[in-house]
N, C-alpha and C. Protein backbone atom coordinates (compact mmCIF):
# COMPACT_ATOMS: atom_id res chain seq x y z
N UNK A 1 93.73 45.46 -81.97
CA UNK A 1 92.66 46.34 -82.34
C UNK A 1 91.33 45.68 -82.01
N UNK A 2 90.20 46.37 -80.93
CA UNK A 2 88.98 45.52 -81.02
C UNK A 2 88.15 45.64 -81.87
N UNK A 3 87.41 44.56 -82.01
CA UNK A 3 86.60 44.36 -83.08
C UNK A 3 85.31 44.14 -82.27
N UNK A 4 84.03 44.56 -83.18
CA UNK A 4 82.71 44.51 -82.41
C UNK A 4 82.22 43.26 -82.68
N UNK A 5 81.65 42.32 -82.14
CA UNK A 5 81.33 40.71 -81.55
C UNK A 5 80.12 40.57 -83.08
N UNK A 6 80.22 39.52 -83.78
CA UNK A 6 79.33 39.53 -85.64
C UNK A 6 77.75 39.94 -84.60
N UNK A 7 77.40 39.21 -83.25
CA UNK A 7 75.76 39.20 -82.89
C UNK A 7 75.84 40.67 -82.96
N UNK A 8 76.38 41.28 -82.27
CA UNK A 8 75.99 43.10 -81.68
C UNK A 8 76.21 43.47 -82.82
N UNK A 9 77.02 43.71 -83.58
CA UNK A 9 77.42 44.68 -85.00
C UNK A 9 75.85 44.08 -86.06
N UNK A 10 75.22 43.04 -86.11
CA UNK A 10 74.19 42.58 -86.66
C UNK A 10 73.04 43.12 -85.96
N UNK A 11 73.03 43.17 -84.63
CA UNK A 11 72.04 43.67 -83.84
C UNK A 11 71.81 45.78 -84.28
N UNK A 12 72.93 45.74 -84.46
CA UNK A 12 73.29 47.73 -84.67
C UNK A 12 72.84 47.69 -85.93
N UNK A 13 73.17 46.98 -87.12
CA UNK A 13 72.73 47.05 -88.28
C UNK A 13 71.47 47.04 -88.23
N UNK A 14 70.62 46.56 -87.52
CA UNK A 14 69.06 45.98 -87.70
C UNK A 14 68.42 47.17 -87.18
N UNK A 15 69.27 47.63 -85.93
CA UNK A 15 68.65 48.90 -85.15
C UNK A 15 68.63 50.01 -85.90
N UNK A 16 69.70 50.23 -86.97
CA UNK A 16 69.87 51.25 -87.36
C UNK A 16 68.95 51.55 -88.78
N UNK A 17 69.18 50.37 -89.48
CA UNK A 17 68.06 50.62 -90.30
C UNK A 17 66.87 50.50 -90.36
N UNK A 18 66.20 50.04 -88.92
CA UNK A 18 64.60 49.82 -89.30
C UNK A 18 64.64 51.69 -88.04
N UNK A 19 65.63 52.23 -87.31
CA UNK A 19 65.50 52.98 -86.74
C UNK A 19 64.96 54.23 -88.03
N UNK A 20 66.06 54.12 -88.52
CA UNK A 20 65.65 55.37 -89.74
C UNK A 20 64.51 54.89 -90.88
N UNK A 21 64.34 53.87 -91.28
CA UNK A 21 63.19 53.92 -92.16
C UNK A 21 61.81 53.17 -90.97
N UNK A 22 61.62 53.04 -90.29
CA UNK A 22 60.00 52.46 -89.31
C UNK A 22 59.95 53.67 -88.10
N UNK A 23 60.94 54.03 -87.80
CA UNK A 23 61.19 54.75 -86.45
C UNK A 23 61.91 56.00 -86.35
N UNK A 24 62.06 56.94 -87.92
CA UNK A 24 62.99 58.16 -87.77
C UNK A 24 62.36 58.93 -87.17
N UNK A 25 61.06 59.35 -86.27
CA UNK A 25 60.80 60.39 -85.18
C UNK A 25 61.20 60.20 -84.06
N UNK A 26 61.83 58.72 -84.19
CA UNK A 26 62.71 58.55 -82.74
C UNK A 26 64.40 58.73 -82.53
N UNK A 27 64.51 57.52 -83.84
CA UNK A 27 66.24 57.22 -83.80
C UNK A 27 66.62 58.58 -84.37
N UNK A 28 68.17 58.36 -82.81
CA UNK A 28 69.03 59.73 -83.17
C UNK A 28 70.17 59.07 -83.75
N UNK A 29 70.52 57.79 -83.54
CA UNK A 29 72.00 57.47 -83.54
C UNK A 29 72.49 56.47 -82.69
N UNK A 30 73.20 55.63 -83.12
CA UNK A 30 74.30 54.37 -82.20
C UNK A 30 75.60 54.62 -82.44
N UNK A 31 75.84 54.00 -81.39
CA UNK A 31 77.71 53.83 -81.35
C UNK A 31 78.03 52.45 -80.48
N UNK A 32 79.21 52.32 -81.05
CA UNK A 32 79.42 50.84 -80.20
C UNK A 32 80.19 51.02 -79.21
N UNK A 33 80.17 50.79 -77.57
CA UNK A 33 81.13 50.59 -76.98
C UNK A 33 82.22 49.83 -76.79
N UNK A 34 83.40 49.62 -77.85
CA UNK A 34 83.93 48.47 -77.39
C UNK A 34 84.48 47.72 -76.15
N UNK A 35 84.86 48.57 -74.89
CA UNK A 35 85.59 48.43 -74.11
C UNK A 35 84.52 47.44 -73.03
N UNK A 36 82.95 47.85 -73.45
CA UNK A 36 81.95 47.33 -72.35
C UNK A 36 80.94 45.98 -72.97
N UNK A 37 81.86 45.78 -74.74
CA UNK A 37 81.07 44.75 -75.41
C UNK A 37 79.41 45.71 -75.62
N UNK A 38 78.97 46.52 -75.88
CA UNK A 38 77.80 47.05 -75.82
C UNK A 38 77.17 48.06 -76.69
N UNK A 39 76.32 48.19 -76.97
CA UNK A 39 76.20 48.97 -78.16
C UNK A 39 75.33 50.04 -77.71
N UNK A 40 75.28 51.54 -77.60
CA UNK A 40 74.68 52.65 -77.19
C UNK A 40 73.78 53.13 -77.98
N UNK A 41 71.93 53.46 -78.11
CA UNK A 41 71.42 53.67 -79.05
C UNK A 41 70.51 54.88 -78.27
N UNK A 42 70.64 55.72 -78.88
CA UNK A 42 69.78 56.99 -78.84
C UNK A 42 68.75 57.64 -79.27
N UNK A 43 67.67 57.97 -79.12
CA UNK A 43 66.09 58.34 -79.75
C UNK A 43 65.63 59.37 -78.52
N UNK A 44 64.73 59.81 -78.95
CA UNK A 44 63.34 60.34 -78.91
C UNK A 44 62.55 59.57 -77.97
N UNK A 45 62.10 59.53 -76.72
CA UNK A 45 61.55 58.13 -76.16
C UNK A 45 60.28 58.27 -76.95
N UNK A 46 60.18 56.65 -77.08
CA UNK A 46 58.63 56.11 -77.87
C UNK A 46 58.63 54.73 -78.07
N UNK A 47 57.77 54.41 -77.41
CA UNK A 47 57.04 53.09 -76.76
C UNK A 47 57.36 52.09 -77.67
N UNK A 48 56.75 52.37 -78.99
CA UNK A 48 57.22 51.65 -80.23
C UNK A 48 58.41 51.38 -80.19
N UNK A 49 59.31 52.33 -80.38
CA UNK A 49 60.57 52.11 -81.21
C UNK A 49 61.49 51.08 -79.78
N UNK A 50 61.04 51.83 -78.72
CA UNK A 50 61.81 50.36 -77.32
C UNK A 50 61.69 49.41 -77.53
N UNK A 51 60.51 49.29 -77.82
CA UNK A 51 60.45 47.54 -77.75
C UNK A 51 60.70 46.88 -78.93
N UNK A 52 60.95 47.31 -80.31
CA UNK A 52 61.69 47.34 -81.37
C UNK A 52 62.89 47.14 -81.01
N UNK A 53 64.09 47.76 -80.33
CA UNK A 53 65.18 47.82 -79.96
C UNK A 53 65.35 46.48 -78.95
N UNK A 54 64.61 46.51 -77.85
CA UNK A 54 64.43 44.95 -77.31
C UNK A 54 64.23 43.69 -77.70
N UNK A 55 63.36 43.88 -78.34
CA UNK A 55 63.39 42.89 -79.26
C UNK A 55 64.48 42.02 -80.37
N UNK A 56 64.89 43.50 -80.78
CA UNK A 56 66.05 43.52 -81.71
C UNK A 56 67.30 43.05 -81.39
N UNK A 57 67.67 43.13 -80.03
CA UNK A 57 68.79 42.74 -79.49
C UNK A 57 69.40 41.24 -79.35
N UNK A 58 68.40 40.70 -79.38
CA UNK A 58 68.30 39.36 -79.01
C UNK A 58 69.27 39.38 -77.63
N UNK A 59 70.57 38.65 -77.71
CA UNK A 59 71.49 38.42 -76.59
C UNK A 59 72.69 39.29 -76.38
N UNK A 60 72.11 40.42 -77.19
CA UNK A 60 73.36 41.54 -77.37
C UNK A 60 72.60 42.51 -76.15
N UNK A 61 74.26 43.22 -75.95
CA UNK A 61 73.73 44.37 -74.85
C UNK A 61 73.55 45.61 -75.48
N UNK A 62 72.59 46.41 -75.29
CA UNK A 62 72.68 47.71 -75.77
C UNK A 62 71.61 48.53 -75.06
N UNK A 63 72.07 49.49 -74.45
CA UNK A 63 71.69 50.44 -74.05
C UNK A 63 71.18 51.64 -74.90
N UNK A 64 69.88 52.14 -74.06
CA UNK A 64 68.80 53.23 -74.45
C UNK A 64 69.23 54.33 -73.58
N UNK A 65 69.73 55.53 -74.64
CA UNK A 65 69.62 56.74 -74.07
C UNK A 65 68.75 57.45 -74.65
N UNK A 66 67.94 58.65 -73.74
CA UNK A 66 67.22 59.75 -74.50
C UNK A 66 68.53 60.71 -75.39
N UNK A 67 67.90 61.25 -76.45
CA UNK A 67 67.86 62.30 -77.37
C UNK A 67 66.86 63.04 -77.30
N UNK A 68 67.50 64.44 -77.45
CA UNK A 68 67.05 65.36 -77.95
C UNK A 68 66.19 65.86 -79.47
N UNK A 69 67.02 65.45 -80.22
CA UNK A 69 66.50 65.35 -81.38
C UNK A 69 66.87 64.38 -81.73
N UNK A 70 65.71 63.80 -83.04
CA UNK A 70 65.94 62.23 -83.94
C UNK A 70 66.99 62.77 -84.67
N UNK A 71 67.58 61.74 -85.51
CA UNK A 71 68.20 62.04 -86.76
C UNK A 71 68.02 63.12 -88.10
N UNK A 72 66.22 62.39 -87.91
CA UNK A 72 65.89 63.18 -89.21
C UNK A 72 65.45 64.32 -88.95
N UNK A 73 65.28 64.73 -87.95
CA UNK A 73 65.26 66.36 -87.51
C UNK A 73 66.43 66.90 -88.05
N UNK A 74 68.07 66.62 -87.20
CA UNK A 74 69.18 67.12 -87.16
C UNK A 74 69.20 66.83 -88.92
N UNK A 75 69.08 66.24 -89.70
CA UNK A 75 69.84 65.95 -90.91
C UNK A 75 69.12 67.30 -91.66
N UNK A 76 67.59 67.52 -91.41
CA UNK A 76 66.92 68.83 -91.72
C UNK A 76 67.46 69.86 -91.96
N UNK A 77 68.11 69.90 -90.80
CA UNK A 77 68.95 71.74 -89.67
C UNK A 77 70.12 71.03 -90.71
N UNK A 78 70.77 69.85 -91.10
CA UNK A 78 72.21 70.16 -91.85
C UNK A 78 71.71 70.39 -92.76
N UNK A 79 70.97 70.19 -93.50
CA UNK A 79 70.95 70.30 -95.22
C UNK A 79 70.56 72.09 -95.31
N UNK A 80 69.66 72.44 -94.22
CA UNK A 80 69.77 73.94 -94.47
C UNK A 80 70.44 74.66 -93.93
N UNK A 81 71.61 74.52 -93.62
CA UNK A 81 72.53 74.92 -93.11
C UNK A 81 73.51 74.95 -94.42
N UNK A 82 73.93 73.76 -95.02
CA UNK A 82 74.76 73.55 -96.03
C UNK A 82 74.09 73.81 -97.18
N UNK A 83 72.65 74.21 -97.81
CA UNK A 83 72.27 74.65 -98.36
C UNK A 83 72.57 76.48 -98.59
N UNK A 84 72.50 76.76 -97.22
CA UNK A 84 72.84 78.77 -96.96
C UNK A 84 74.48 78.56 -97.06
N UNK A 85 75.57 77.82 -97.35
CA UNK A 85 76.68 78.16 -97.14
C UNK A 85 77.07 79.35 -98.26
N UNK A 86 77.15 79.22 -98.96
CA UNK A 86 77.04 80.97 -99.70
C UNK A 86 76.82 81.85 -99.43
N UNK A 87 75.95 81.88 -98.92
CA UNK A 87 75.01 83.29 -97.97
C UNK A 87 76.10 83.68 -96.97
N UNK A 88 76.54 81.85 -95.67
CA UNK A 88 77.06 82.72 -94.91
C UNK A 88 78.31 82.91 -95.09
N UNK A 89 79.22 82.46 -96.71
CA UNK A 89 80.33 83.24 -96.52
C UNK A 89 80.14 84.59 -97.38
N UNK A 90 79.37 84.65 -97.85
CA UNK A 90 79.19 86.43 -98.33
C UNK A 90 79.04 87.34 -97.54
N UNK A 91 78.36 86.40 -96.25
CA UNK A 91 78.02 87.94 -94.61
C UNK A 91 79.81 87.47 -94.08
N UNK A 92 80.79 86.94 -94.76
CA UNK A 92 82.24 86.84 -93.85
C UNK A 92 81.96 86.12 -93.14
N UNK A 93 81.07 85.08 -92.72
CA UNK A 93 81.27 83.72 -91.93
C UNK A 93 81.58 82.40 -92.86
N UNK A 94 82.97 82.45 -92.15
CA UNK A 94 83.93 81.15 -92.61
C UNK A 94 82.89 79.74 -91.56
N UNK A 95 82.16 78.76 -92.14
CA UNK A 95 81.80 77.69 -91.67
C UNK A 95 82.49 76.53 -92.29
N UNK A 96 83.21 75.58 -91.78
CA UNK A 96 84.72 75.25 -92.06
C UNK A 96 83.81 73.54 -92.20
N UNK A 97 82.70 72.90 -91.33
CA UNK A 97 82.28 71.99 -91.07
C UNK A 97 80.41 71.79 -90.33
N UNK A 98 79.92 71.01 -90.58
CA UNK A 98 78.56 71.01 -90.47
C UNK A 98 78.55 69.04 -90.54
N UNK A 99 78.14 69.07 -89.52
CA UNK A 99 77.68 67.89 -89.60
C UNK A 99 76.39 67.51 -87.86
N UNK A 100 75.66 66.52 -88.12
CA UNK A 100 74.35 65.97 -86.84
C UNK A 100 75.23 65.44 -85.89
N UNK A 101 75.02 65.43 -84.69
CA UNK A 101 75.88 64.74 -83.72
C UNK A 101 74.79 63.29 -83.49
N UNK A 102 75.78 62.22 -83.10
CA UNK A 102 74.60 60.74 -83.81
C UNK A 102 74.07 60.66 -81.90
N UNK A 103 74.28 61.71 -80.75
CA UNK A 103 73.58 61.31 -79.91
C UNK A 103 72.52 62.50 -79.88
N UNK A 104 72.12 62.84 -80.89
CA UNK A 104 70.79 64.09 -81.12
C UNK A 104 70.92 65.15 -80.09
N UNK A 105 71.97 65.42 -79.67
CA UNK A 105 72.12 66.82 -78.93
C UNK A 105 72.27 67.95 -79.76
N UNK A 106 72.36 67.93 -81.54
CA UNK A 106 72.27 68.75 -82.51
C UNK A 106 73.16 68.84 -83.67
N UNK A 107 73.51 69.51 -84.21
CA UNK A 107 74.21 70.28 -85.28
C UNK A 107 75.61 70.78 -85.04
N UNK A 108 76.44 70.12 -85.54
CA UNK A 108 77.61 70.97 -84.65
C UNK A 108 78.09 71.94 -85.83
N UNK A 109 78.28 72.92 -85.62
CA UNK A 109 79.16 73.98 -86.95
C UNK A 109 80.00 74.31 -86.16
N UNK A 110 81.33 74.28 -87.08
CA UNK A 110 82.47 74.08 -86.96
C UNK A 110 82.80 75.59 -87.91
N UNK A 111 83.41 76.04 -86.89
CA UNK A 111 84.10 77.36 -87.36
C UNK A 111 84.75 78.16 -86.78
N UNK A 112 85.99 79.30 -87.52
CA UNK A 112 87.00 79.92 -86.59
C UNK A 112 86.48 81.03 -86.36
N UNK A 113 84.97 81.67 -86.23
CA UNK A 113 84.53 83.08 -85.36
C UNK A 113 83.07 82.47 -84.57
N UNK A 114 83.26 81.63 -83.40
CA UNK A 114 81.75 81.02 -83.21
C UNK A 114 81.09 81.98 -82.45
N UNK A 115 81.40 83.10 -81.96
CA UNK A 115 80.61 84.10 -81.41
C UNK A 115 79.56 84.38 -82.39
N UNK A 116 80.16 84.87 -83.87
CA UNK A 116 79.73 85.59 -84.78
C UNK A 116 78.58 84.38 -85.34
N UNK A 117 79.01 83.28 -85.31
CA UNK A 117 78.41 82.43 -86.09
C UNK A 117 77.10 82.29 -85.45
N UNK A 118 77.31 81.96 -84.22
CA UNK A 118 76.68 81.83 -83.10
C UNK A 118 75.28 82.89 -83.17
N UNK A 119 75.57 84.37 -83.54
CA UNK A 119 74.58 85.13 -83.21
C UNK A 119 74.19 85.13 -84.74
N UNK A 120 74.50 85.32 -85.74
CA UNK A 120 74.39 85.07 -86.89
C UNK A 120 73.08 84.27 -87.28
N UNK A 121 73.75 82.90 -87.29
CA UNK A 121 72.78 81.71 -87.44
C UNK A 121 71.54 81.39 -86.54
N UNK A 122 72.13 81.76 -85.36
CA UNK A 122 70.20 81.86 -84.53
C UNK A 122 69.71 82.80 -84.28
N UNK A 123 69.98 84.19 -85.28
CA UNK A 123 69.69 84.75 -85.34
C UNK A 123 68.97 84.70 -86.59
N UNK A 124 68.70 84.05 -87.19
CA UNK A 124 68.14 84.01 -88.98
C UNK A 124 67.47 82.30 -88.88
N UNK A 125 67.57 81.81 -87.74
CA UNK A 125 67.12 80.16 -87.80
C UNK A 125 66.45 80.07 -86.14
N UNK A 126 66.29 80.95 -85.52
CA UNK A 126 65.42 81.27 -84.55
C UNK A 126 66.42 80.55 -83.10
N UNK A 127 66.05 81.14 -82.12
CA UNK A 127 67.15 80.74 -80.21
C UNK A 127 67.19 79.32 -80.14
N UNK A 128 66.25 78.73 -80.75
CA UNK A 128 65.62 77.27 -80.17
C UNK A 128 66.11 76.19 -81.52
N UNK A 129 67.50 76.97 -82.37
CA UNK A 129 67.73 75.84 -83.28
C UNK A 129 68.42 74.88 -82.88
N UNK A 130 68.65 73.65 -83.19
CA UNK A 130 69.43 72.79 -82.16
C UNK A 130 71.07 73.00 -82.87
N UNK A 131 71.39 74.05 -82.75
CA UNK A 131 72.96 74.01 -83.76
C UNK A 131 74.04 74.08 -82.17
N UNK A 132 74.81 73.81 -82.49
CA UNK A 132 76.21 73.70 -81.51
C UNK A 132 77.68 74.47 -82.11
N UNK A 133 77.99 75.08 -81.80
CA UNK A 133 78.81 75.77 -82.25
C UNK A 133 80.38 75.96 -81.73
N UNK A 134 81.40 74.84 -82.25
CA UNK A 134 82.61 74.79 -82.08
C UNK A 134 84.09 75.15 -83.03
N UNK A 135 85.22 75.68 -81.98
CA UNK A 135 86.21 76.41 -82.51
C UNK A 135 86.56 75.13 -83.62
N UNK A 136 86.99 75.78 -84.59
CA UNK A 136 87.91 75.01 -85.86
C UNK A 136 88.25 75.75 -86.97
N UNK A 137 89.38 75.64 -87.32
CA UNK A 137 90.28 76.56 -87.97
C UNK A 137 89.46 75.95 -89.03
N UNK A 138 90.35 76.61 -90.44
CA UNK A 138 89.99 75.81 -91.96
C UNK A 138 91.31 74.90 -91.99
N UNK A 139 90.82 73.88 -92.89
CA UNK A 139 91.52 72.98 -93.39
C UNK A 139 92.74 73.66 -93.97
N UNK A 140 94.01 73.20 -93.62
CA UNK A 140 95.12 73.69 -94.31
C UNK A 140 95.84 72.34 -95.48
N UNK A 141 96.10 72.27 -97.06
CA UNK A 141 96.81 71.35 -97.15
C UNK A 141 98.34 71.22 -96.79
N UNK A 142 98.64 70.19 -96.05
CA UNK A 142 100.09 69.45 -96.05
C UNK A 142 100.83 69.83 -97.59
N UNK A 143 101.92 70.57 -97.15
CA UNK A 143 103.04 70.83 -98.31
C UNK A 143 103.63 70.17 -98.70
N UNK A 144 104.10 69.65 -99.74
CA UNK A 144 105.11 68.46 -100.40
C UNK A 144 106.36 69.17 -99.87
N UNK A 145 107.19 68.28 -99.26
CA UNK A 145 108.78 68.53 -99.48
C UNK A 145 109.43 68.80 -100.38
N UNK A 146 110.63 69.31 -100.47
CA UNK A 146 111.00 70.07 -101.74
C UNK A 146 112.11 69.12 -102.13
N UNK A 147 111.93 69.23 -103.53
CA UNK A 147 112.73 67.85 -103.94
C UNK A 147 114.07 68.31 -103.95
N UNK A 148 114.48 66.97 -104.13
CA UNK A 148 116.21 66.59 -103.85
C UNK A 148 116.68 66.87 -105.32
């Protein structure tokens, strides 16, 4: 099983929290690559927060991608999203999952009618919301076997 190297996983920790409390109009999100030793960090470009991240790295590798949206945008769009969940199962939209995607491309809602959801929700949260909208059933529980 790989494990991420103590410098980089220390380097992600540092990124991540001065990203969200010094730099949340930028930071969208990290992930670690294990296969390339490298750690992937995503924002908002801004001058500040790069050279924060450069800095930050010391001898670790990690790569800068643009985002779309920061974090604390997307966490916005979830909380009012999961705030209306009542609403939208009283209009008959089953929303099964809601969560930010950590490379700020948006909101993903997770649900089994995404047409409906789809016109629904940006339709009441305006064309230009950053939501994403993918198939997913509801959670079913696993049945106990029937005893002996």
């Amino acid at each position: 099983m790989p494990t991420t190297p103590v410098e980089l996983a220390a380097a992600m920790e540092r990124i991540e929290r001065a990203g969200r409390a010094e730099f949340a109009e930028s930071f969208a999100g990290i992930e670690v690559d294990q296969e390339r030793v490298r750690a992937i960090v995503y924002r908002v470009p801004a001058e500040a927060f790069d050279d924060f991240v450069r800095r930050t790295a010391e001898s670790s590798c990690i790569v800068v991608r643009n985002a779309r949206h920061s974090a604390e945008a997307l966490d916005a769009w979830h909380d009012r999203v999961i705030a209306e969940l009542a609403f939208w199962s009283h209009r008959g939209l089953h929303i099964v999952s809601v969560g930010a995607r950590h490379d700020g491309s948006g909101v993903e809602i997770g649900t089994d009618d995404v047409d409906k959801a789809r016109q629904e929700l940006l339709g009441r949260y305006g064309a230009d919301a950053p939501l994403i909208f993918v198939p997913q059933a509801p959670a079913r529980p696993l049945s106990l076997p029937p005893r002996a």
